[in-house]
N, C-alpha and C. Protein backbone atom coordinates (compact mmCIF):
# COMPACT_ATOMS: atom_id res chain seq x y z
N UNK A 1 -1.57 -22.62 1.81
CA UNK A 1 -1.80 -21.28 1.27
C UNK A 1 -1.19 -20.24 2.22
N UNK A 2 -0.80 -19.21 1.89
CA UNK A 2 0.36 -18.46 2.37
C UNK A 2 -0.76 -17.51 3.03
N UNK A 3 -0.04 -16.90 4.26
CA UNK A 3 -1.21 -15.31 4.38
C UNK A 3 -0.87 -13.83 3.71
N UNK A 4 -1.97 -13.62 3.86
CA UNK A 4 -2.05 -12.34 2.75
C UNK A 4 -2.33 -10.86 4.03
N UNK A 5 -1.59 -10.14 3.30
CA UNK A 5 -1.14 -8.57 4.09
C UNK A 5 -2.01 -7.62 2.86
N UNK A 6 -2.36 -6.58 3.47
CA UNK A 6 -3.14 -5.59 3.33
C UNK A 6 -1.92 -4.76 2.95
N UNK A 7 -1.55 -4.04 1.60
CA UNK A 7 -0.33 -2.66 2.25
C UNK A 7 -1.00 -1.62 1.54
N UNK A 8 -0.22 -0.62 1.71
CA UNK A 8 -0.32 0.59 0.91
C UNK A 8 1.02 1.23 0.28
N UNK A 9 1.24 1.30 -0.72
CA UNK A 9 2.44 2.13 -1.54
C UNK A 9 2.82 3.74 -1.28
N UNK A 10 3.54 4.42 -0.33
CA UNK A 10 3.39 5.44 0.16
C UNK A 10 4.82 6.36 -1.09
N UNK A 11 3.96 7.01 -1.83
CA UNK A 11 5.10 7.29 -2.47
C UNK A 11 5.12 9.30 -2.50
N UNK A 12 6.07 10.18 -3.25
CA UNK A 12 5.82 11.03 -3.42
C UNK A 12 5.00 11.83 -3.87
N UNK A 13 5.02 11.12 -5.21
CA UNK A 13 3.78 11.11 -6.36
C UNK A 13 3.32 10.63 -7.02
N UNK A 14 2.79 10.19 -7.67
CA UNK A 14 2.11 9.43 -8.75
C UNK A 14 2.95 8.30 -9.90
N UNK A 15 4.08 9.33 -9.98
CA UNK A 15 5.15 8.73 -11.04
C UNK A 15 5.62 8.10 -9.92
N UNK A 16 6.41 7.68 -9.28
CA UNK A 16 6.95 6.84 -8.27
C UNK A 16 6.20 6.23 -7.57
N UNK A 17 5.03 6.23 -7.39
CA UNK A 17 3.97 5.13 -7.43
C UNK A 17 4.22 3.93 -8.19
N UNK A 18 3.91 4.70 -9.41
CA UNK A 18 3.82 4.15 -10.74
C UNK A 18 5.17 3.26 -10.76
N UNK A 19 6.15 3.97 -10.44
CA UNK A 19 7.66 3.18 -10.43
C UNK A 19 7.85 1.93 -9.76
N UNK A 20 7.28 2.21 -8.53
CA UNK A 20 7.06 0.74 -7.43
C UNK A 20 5.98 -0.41 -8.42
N UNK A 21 5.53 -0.21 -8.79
CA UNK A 21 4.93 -1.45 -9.83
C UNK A 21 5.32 -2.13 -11.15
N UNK A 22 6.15 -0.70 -11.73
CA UNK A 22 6.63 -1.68 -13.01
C UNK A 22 7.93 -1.96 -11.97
N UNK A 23 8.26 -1.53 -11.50
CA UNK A 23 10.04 -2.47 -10.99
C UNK A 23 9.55 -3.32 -10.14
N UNK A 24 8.56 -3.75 -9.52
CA UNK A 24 7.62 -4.90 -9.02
C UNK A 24 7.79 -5.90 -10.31
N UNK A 25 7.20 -5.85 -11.52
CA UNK A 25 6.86 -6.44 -12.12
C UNK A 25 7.76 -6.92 -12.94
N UNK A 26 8.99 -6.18 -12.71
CA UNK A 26 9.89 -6.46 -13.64
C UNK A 26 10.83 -7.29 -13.21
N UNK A 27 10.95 -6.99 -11.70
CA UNK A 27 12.13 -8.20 -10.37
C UNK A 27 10.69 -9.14 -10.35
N UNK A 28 10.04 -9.10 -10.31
CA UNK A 28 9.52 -10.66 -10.23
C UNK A 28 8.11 -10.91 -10.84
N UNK A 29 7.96 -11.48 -12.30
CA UNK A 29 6.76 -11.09 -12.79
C UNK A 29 5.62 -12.27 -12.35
N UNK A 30 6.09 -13.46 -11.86
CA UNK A 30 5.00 -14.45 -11.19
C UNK A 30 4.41 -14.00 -10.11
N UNK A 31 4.56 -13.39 -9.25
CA UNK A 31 3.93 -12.22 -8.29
C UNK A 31 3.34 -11.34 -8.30
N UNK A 32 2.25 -11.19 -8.58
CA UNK A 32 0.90 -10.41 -9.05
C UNK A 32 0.41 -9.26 -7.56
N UNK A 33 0.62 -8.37 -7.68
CA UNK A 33 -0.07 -7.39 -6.58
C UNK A 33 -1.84 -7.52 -7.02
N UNK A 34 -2.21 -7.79 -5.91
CA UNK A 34 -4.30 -7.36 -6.27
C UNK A 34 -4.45 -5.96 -5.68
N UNK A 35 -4.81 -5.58 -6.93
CA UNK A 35 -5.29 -4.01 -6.26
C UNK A 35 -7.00 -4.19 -5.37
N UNK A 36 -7.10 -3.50 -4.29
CA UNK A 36 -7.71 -3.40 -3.86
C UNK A 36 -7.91 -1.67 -3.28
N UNK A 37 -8.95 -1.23 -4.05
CA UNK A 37 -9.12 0.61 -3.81
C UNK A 37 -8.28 1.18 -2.84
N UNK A 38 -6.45 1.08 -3.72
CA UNK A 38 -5.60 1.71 -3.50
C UNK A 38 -5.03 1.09 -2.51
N UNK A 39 -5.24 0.16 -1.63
CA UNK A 39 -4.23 -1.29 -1.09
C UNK A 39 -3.97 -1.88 -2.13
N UNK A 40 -3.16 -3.12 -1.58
CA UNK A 40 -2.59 -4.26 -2.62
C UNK A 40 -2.65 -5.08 -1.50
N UNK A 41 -3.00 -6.18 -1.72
CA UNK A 41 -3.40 -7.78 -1.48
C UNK A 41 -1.57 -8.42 -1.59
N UNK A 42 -1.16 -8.75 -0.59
CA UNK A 42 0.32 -9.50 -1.12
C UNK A 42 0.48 -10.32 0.00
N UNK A 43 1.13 -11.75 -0.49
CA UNK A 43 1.67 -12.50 0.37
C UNK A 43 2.59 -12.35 1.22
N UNK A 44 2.40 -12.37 2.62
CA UNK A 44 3.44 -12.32 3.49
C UNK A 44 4.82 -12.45 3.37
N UNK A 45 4.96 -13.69 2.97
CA UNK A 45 6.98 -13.23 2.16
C UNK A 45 7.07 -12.85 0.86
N UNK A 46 6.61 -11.82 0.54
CA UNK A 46 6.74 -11.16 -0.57
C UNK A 46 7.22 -9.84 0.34
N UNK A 47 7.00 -9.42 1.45
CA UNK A 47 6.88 -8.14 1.91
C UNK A 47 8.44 -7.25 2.14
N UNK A 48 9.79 -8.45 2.40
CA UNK A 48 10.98 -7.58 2.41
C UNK A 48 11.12 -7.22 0.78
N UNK A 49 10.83 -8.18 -0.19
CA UNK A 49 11.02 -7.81 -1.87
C UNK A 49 10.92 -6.58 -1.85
N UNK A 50 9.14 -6.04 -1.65
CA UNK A 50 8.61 -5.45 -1.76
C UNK A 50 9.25 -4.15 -1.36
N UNK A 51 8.92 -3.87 -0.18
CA UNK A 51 9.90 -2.73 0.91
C UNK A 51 11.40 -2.57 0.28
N UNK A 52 12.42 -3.71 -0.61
CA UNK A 52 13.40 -3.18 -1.09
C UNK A 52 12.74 -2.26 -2.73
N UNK A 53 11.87 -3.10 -3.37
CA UNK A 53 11.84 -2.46 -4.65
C UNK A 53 11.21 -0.88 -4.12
N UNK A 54 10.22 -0.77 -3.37
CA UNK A 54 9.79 0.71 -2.26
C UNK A 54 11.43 1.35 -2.48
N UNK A 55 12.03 1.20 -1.63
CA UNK A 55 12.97 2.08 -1.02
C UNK A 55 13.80 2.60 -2.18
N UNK A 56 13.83 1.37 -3.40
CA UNK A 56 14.90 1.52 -4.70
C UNK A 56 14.33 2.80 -5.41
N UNK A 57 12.70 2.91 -5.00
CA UNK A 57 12.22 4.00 -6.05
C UNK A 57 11.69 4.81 -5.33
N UNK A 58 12.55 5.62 -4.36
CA UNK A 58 11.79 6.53 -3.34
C UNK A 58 10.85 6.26 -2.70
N UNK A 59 9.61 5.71 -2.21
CA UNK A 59 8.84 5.13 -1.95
C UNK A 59 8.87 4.25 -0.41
N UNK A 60 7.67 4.28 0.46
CA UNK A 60 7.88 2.99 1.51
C UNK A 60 6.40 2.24 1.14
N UNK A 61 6.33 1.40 1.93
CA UNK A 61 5.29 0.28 2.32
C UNK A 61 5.03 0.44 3.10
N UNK A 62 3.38 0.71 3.72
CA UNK A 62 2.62 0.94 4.80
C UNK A 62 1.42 -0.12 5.07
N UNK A 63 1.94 -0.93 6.28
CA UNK A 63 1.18 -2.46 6.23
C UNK A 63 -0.67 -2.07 6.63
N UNK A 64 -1.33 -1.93 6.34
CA UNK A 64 -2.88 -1.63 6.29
C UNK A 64 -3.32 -2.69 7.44
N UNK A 65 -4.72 -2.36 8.02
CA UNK A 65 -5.10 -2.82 8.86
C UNK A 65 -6.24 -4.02 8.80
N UNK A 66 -5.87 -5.27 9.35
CA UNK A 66 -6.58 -6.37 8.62
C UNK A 66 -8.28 -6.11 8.41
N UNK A 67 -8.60 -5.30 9.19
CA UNK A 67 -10.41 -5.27 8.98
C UNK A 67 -10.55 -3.71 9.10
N UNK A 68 -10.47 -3.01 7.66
CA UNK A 68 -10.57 -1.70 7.06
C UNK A 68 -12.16 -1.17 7.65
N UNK A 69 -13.05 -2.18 8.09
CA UNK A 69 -14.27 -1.73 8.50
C UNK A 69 -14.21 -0.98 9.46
N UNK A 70 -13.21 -1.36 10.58
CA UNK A 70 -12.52 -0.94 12.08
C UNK A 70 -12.18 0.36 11.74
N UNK A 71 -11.16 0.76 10.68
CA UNK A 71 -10.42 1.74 10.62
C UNK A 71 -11.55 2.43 10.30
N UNK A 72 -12.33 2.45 9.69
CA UNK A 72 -13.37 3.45 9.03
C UNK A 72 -14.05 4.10 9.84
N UNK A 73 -14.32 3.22 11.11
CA UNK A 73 -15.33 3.24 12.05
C UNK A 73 -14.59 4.72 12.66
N UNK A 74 -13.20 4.16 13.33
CA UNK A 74 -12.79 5.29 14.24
C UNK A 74 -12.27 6.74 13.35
N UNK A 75 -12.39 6.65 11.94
CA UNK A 75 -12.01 7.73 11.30
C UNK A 75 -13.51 9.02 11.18
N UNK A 76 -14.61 8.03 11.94
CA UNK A 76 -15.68 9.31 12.24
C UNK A 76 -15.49 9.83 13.59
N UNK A 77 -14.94 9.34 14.18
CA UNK A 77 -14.47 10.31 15.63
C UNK A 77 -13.25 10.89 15.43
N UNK A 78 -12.44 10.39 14.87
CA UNK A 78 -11.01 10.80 14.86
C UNK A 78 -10.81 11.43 13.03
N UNK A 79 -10.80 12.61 12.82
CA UNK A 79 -11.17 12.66 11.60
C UNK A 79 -9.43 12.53 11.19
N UNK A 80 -9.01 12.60 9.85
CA UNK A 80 -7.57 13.14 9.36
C UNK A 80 -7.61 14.23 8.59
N UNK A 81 -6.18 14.90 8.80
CA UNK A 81 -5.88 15.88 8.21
C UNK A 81 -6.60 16.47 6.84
N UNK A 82 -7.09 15.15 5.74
CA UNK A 82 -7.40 15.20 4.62
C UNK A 82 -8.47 15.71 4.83
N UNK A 83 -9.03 14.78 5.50
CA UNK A 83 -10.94 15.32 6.19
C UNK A 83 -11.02 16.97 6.34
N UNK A 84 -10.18 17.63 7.60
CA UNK A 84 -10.26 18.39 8.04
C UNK A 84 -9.91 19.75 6.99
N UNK A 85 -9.10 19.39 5.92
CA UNK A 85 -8.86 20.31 5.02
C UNK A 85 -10.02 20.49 3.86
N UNK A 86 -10.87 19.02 3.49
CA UNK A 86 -11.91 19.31 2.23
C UNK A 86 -13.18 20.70 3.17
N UNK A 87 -13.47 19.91 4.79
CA UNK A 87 -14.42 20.59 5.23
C UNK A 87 -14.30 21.93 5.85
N UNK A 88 -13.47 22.51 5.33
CA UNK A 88 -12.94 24.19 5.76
C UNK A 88 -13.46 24.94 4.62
């Protein structure tokens, strides 16, 4: 069994989001992305495919961090930009 990568689809907007999945699906439809609340679940050599169909539709791939519990943790000391803009 292959290992599995955490990513994120970093796109402009929504529609080119959207673009990175049907041209996902369309270069290779036996390859299933798992959504996971806005990650995707993908096998390790799937990841240059991936990063080319990204780049074909404006778009990159941002590899996520294997234990999201971690990241969460330090995002209450370290807030982000997003944070800092809802609480103004």
């Amino acid at each position: 069994m292959s290992q599995r990568l955490r990513i994120e689809i970093k796109a402009r907007d929504e529609f080119w989001q959207k673009a990175v999945l049907i041209e996902w699906e369309y270069r290779h439809p036996d390859w299933k992305l798992t959504s996971d609340d806005g990650w995707y679940l993908i096998d390790t050599e799937w990841l240059a495919s991936l990063k080319e169909v990204a780049t074909d539709c404006n778009s990159t791939i941002v590899i996520g961090p294997r234990d999201p519990g971690r990241r969460s943790m330090f995002q209450k000391f370290m807030p982000t930009r997003d944070s800092e803009t809802i609480n103004r």
